[in-house]
PDB file of N, CA and C in Angstrom:
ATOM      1  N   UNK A   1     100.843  87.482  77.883  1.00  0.00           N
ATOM      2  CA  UNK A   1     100.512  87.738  79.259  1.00  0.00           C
ATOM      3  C   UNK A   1     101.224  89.019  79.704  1.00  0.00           C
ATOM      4  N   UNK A   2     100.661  89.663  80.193  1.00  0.00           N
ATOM      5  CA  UNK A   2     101.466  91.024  80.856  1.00  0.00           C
ATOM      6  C   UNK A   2     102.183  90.697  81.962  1.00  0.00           C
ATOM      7  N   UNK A   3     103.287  91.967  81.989  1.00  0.00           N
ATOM      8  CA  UNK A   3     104.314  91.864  83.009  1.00  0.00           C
ATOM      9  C   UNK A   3     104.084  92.753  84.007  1.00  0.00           C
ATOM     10  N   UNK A   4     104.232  92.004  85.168  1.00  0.00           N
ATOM     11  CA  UNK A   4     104.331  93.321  86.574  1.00  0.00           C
ATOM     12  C   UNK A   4     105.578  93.392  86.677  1.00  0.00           C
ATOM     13  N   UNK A   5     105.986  94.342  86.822  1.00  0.00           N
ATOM     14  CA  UNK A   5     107.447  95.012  87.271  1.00  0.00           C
ATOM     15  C   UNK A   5     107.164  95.387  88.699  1.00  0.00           C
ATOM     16  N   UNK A   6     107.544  95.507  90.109  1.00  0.00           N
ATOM     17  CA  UNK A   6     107.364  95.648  90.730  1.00  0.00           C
ATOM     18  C   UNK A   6     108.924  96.202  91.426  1.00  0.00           C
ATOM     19  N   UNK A   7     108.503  97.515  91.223  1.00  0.00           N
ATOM     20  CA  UNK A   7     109.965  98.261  92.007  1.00  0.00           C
ATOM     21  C   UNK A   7     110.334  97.984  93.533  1.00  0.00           C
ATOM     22  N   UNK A   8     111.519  97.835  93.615  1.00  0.00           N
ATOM     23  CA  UNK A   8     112.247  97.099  95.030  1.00  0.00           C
ATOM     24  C   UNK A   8     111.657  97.759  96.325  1.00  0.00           C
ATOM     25  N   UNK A   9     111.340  97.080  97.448  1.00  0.00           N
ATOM     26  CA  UNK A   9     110.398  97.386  98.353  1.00  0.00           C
ATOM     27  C   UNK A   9     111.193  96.653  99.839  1.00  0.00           C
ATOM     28  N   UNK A  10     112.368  97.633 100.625  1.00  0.00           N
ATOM     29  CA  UNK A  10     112.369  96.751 101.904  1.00  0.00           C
ATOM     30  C   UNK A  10     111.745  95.342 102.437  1.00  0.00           C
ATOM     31  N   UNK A  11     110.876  95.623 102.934  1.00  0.00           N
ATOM     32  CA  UNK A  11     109.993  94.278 103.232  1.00  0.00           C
ATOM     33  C   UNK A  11     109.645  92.916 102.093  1.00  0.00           C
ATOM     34  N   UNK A  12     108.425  93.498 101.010  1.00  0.00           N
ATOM     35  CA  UNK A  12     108.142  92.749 100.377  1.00  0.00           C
ATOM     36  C   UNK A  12     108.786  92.134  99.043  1.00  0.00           C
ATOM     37  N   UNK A  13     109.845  93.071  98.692  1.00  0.00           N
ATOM     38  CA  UNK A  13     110.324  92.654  97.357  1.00  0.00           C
ATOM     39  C   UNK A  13     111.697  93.168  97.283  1.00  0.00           C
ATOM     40  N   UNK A  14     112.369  93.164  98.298  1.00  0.00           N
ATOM     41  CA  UNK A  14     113.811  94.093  98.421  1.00  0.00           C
ATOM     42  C   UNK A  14     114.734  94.079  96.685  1.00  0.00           C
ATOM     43  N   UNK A  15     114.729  93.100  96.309  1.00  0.00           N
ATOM     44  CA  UNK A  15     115.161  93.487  94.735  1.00  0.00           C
ATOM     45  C   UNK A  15     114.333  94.063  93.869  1.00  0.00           C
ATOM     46  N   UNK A  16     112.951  93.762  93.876  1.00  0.00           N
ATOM     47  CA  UNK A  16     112.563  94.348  92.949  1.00  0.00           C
ATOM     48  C   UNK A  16     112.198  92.909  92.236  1.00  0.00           C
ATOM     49  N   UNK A  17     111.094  92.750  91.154  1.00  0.00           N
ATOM     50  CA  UNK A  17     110.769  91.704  90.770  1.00  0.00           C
ATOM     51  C   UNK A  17     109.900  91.669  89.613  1.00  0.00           C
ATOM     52  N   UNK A  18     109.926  90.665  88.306  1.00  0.00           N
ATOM     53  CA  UNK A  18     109.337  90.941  87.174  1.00  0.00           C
ATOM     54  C   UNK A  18     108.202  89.863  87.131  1.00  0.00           C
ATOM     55  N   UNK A  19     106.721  90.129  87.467  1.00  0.00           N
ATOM     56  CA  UNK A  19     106.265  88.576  87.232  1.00  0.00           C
ATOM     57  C   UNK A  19     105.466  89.034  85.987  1.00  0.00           C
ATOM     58  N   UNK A  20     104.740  87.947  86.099  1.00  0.00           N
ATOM     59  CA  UNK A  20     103.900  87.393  84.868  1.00  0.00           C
ATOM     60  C   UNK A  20     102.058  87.021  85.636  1.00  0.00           C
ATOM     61  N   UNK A  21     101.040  87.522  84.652  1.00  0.00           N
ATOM     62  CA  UNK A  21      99.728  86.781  85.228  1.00  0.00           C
ATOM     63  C   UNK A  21      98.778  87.349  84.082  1.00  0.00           C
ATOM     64  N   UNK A  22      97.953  86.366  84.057  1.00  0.00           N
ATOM     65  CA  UNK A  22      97.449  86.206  82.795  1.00  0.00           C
ATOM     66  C   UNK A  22      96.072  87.990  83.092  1.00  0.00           C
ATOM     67  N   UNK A  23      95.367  88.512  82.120  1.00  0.00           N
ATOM     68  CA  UNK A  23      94.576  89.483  81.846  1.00  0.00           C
ATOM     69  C   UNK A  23      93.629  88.776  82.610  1.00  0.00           C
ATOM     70  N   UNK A  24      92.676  90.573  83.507  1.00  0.00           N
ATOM     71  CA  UNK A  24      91.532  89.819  83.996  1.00  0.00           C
ATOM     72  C   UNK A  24      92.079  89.431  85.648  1.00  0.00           C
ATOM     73  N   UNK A  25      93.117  89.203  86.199  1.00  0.00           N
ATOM     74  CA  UNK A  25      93.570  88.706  87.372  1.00  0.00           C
ATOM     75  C   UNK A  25      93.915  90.411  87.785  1.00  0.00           C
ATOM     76  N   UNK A  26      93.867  90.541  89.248  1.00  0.00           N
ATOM     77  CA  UNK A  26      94.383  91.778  89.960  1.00  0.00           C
ATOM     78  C   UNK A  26      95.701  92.117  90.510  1.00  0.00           C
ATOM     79  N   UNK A  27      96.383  92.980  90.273  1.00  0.00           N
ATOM     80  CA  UNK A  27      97.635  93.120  90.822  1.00  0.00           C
ATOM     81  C   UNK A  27      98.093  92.254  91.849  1.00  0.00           C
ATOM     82  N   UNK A  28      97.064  92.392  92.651  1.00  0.00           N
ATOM     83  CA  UNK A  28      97.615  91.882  93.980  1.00  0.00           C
ATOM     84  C   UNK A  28      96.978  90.267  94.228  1.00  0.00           C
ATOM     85  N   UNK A  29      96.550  89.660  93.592  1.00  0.00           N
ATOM     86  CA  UNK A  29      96.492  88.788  92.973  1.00  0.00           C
ATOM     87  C   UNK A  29      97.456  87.634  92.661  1.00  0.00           C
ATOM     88  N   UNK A  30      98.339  88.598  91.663  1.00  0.00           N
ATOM     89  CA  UNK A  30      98.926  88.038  90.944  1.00  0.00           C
ATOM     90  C   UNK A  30     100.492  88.093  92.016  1.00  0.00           C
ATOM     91  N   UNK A  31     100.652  89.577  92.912  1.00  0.00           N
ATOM     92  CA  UNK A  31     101.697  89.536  93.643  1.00  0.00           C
ATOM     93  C   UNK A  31     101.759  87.842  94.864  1.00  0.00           C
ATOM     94  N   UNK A  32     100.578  87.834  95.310  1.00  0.00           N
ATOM     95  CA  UNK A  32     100.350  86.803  96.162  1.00  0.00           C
ATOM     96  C   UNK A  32     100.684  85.952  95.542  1.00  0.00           C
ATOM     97  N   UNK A  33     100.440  85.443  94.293  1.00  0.00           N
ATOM     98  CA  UNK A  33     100.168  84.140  93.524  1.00  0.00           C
ATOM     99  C   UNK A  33     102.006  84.115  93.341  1.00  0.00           C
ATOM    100  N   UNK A  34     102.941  85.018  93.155  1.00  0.00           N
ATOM    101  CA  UNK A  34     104.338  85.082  93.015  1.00  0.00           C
ATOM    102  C   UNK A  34     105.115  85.054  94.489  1.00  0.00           C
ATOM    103  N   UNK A  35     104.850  84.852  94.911  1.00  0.00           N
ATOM    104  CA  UNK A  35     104.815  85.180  96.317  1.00  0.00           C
ATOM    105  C   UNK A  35     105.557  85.983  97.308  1.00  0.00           C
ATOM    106  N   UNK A  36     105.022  86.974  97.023  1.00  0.00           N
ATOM    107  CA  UNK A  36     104.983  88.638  96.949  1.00  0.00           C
ATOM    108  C   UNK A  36     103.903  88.676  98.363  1.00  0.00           C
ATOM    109  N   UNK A  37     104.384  88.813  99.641  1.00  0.00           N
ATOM    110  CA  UNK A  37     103.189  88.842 100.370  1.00  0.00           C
ATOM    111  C   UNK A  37     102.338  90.415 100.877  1.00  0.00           C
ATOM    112  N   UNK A  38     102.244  90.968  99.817  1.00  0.00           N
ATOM    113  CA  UNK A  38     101.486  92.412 100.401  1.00  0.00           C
ATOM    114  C   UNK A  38     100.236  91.978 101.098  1.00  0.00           C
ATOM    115  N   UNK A  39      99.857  93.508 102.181  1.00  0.00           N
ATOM    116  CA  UNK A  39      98.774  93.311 102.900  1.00  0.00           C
ATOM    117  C   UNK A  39      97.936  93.584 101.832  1.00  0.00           C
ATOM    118  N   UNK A  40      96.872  92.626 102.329  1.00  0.00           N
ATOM    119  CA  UNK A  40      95.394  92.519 102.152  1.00  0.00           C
ATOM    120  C   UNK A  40      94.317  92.135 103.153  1.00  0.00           C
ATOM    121  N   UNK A  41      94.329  93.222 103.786  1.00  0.00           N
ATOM    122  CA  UNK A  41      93.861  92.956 105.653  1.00  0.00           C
ATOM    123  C   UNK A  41      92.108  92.671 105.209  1.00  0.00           C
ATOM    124  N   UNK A  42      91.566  93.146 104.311  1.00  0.00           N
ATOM    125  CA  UNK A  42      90.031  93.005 103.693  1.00  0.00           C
ATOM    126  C   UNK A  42      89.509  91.791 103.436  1.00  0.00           C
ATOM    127  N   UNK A  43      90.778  91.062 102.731  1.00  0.00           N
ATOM    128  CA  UNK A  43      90.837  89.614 101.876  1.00  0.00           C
ATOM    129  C   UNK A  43      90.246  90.221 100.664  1.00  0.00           C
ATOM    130  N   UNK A  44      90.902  91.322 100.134  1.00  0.00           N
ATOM    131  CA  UNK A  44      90.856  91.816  98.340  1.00  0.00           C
ATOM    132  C   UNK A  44      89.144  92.268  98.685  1.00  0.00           C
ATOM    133  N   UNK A  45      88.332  93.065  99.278  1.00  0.00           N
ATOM    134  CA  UNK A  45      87.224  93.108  98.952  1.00  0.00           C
ATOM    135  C   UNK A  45      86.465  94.268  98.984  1.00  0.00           C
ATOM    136  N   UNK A  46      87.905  95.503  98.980  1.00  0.00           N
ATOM    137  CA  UNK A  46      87.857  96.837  98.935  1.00  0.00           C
ATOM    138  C   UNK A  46      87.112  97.529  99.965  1.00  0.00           C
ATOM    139  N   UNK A  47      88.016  97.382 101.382  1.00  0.00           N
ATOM    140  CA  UNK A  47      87.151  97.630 102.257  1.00  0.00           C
ATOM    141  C   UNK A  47      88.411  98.156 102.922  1.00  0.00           C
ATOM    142  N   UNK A  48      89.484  98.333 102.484  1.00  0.00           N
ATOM    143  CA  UNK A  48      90.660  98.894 103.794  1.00  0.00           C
ATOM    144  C   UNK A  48      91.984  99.189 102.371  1.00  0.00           C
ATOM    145  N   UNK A  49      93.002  99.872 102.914  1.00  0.00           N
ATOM    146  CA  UNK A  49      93.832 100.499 101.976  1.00  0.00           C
ATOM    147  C   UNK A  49      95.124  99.699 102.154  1.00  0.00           C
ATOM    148  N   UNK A  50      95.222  98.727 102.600  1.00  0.00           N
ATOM    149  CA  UNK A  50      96.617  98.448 102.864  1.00  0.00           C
ATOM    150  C   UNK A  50      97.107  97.235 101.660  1.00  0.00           C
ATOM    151  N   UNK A  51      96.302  96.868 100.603  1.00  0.00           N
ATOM    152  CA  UNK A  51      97.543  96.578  99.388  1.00  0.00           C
ATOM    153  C   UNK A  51      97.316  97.959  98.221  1.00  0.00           C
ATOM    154  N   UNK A  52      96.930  99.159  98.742  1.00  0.00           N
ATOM    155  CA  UNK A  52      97.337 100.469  97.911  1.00  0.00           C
ATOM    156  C   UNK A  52      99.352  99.844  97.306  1.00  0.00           C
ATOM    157  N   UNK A  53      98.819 100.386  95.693  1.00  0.00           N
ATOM    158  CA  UNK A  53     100.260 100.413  95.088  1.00  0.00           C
ATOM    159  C   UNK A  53     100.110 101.432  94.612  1.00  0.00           C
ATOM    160  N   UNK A  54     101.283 102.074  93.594  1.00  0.00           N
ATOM    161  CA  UNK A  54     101.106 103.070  92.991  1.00  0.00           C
ATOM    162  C   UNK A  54     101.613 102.290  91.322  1.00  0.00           C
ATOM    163  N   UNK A  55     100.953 102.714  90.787  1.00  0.00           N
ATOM    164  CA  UNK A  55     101.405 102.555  89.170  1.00  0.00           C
ATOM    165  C   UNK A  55     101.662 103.416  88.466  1.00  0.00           C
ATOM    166  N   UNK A  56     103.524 103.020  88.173  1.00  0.00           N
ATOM    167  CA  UNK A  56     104.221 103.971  87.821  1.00  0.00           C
ATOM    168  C   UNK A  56     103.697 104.281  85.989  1.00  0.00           C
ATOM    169  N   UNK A  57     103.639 103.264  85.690  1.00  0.00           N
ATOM    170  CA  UNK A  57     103.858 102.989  84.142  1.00  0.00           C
ATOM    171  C   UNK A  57     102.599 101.487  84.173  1.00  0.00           C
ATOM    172  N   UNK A  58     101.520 102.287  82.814  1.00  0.00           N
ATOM    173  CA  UNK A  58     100.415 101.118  82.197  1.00  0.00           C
ATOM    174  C   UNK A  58      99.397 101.778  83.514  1.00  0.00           C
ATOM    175  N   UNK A  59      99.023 102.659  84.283  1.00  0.00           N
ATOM    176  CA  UNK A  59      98.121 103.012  84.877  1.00  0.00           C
ATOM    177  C   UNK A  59      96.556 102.756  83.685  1.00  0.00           C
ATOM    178  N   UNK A  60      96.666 103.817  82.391  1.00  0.00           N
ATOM    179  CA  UNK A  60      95.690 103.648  81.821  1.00  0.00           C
ATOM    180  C   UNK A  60      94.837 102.486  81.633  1.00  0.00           C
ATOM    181  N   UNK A  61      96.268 101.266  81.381  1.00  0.00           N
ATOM    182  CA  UNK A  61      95.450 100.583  80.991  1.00  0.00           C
ATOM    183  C   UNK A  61      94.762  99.424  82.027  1.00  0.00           C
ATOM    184  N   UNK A  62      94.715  99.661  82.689  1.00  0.00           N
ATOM    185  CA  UNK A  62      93.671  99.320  84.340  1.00  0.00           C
ATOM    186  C   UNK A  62      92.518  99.302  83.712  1.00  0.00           C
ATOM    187  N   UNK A  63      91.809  98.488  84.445  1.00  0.00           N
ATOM    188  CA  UNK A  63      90.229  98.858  84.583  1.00  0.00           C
ATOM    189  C   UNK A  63      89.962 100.539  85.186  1.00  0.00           C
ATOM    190  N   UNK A  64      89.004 100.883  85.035  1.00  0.00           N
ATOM    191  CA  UNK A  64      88.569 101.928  85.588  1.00  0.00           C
ATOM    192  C   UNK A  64      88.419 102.387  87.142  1.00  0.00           C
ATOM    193  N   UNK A  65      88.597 102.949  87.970  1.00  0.00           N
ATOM    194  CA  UNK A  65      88.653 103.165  89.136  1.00  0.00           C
ATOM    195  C   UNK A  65      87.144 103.712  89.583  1.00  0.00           C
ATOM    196  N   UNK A  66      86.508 102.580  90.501  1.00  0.00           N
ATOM    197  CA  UNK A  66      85.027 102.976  90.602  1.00  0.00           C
ATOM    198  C   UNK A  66      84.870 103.555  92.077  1.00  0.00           C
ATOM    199  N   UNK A  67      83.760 104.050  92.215  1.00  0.00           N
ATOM    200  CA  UNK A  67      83.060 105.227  93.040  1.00  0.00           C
ATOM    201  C   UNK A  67      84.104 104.188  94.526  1.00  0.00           C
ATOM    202  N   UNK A  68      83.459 103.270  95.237  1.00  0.00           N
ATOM    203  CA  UNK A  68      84.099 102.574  95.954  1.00  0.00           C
ATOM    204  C   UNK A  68      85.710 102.617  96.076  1.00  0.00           C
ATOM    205  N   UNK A  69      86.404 102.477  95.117  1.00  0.00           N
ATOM    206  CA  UNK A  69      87.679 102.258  95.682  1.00  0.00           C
ATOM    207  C   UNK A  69      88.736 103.626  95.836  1.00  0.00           C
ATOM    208  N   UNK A  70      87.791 104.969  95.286  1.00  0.00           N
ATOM    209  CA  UNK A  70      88.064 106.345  95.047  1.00  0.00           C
ATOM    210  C   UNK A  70      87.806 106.315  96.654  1.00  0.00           C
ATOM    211  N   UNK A  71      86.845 106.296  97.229  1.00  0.00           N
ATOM    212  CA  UNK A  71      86.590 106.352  98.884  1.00  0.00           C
ATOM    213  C   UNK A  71      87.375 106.203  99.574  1.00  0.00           C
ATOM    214  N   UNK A  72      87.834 104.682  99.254  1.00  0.00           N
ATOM    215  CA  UNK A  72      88.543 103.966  99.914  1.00  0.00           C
ATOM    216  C   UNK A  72      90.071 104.660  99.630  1.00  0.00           C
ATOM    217  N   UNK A  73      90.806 104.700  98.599  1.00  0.00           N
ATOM    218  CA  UNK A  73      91.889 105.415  98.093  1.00  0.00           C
ATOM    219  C   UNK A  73      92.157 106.771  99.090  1.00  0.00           C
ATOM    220  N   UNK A  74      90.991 107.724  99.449  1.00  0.00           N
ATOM    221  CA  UNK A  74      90.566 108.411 100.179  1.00  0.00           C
ATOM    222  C   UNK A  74      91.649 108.433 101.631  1.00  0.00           C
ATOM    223  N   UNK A  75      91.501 107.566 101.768  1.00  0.00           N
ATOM    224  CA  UNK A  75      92.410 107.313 103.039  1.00  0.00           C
ATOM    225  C   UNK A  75      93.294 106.488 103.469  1.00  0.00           C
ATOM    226  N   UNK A  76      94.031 106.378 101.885  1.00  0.00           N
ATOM    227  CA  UNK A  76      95.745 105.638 102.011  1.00  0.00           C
ATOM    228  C   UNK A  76      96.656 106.847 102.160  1.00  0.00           C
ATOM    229  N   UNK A  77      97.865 106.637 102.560  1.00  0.00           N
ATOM    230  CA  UNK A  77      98.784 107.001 102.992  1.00  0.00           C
ATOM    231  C   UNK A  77      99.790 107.650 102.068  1.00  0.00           C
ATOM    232  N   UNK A  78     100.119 108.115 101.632  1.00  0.00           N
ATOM    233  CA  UNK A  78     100.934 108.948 100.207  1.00  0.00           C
ATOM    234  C   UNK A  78     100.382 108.263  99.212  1.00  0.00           C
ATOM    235  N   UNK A  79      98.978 109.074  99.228  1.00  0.00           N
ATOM    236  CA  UNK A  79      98.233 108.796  97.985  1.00  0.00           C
ATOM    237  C   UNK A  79      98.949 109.880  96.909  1.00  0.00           C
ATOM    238  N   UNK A  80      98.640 109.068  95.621  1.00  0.00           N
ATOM    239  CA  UNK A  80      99.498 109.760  94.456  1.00  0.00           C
ATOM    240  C   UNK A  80      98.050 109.989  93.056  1.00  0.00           C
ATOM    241  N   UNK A  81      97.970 110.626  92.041  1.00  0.00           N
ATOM    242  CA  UNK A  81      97.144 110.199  91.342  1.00  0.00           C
ATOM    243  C   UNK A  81      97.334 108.878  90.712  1.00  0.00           C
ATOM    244  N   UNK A  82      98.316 108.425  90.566  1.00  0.00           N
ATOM    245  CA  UNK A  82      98.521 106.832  89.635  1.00  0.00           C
ATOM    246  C   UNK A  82      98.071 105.848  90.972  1.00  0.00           C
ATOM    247  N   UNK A  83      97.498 106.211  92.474  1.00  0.00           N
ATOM    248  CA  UNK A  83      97.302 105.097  93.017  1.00  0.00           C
ATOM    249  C   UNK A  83      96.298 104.794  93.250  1.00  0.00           C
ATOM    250  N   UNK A  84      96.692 103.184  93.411  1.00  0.00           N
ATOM    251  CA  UNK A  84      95.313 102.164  93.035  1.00  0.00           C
ATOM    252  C   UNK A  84      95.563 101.099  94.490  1.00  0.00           C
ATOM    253  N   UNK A  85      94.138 100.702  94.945  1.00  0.00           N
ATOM    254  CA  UNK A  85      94.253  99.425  95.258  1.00  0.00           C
ATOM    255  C   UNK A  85      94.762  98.306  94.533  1.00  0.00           C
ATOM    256  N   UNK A  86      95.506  97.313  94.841  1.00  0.00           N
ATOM    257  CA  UNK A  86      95.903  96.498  94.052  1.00  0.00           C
ATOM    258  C   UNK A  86      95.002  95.566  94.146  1.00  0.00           C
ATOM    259  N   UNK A  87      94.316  95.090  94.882  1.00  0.00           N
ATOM    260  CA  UNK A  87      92.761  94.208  95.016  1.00  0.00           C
ATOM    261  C   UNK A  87      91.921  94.684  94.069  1.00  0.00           C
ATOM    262  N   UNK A  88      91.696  95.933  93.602  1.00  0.00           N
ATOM    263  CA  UNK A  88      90.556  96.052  92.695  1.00  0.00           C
ATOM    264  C   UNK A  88      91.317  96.681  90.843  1.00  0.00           C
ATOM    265  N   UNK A  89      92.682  96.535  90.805  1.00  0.00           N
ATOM    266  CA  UNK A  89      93.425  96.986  89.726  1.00  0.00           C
ATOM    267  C   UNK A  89      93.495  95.920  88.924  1.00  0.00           C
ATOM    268  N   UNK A  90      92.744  95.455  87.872  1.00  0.00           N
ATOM    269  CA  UNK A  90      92.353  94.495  87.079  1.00  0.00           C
ATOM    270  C   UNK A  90      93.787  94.672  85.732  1.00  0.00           C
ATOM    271  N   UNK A  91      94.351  93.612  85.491  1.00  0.00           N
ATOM    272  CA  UNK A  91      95.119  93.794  84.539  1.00  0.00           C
ATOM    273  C   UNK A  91      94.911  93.595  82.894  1.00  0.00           C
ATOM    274  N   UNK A  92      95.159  94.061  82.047  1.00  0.00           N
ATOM    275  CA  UNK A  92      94.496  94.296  80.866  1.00  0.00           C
ATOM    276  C   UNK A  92      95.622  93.452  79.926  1.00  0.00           C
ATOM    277  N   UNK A  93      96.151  94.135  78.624  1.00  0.00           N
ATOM    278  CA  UNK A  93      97.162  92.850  77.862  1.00  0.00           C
ATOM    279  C   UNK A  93      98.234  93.922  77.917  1.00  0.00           C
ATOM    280  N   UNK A  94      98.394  94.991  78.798  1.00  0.00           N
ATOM    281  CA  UNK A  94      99.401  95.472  78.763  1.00  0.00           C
ATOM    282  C   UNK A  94     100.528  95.720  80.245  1.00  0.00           C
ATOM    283  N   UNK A  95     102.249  95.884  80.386  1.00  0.00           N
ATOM    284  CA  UNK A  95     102.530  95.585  81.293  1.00  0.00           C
ATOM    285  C   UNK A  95     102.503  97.196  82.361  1.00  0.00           C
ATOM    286  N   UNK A  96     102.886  96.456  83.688  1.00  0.00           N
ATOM    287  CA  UNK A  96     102.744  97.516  84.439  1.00  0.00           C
ATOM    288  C   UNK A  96     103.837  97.504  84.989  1.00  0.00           C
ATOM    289  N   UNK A  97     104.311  99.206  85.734  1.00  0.00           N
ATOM    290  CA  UNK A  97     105.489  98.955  87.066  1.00  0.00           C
ATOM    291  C   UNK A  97     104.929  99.329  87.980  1.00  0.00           C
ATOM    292  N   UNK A  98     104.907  99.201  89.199  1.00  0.00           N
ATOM    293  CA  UNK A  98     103.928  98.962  90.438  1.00  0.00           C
ATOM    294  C   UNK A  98     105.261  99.443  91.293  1.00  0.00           C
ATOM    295  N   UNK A  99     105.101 100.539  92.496  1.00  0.00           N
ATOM    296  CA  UNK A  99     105.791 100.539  93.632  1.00  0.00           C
ATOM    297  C   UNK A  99     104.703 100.520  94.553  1.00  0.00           C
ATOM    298  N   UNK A 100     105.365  99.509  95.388  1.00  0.00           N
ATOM    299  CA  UNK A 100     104.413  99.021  96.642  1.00  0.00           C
ATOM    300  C   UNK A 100     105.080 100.210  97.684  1.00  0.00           C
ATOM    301  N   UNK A 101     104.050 101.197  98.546  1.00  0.00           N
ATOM    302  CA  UNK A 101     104.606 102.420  99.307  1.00  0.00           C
ATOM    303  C   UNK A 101     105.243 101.596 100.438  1.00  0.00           C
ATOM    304  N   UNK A 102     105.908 102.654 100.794  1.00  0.00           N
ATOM    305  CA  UNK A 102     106.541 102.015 101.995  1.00  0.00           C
ATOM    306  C   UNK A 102     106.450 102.335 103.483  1.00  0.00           C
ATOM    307  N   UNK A 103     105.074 102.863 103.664  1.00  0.00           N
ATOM    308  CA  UNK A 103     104.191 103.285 104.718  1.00  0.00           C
ATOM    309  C   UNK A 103     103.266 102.936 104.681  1.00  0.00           C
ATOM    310  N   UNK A 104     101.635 102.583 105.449  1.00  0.00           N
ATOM    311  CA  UNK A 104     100.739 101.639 105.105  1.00  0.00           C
ATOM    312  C   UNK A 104     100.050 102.329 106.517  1.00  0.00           C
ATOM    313  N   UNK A 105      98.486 102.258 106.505  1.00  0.00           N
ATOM    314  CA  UNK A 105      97.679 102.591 107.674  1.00  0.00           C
ATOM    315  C   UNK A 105      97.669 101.465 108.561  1.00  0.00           C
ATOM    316  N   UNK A 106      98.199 100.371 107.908  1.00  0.00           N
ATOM    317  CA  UNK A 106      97.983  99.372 109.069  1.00  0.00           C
ATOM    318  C   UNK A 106      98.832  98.703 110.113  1.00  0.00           C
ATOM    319  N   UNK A 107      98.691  99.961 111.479  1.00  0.00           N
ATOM    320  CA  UNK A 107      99.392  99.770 112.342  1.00  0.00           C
ATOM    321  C   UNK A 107      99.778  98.417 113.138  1.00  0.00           C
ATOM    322  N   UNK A 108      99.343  97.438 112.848  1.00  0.00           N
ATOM    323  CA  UNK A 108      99.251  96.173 113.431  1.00  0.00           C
ATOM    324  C   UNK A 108      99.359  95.101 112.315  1.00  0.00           C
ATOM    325  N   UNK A 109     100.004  95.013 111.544  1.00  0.00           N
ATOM    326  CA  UNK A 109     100.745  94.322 110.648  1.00  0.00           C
ATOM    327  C   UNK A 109     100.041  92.654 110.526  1.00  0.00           C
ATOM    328  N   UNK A 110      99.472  92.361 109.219  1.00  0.00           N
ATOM    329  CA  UNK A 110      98.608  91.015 109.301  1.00  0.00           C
ATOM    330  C   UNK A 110      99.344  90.459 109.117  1.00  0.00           C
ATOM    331  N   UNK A 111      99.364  88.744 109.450  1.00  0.00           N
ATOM    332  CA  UNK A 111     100.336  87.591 108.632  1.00  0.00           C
ATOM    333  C   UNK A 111      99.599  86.905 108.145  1.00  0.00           C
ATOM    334  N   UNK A 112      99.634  86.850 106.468  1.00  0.00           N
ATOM    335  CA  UNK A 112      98.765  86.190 106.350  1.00  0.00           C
ATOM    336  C   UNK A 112      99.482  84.498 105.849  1.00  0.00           C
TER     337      UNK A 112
END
């Protein structure tokens, strides 16, 4: 099973955190499922930027980044080339390190 590494994040992960989730499941996915609460103001359905991560390390081995979430990517907030929605970043058999940014377009903060 691959590993998310997820570099330390004020809010959501202030240490920093190593999980586990099986291939085929999405970053953010798998952060929720650890309970890791990043926004997902869409409900994962690639329609808004706010669980944008950046992947530091294992970017390649992602699924491919399609026409849709390039749009959408379009208008996150210290966009980087390694960044991805984490709703549509499919995990493969290899591990990743993920920094969740620490600025976000979404001025009104969801609870989910």
């Amino acid at each position: 099973m691959p590993v998310i590494k997820i570099l330390p994040h004020p809010e959501y992960c202030p240490q920093g955190l190593e999980i586990s989730a099986p291939a085929g499941t999405s970053i953010c996915e798998a952060m929720l499922d650890h309970h890791i609460h990043i926004e997902h103001a869409c409900e994962m359905s690639c329609a808004c930027t706010t669980c944008h991560v950046i992947v530091r390390q294992g970017f390649e081995s992602l699924n491919e980044v399609d026409e849709n979430e390039e749009d959408m990517l379009d208008r996150a907030w210290g966009l980087e080339p390694q960044s991805r929605l984490s709703c549509q970043a499919i995990l493969a058999q290899h591990d990743v390190l993920v920094e969740i940014p620490k600025y976000s377009v979404n001025h009104a903060k969801e609870n989910h």
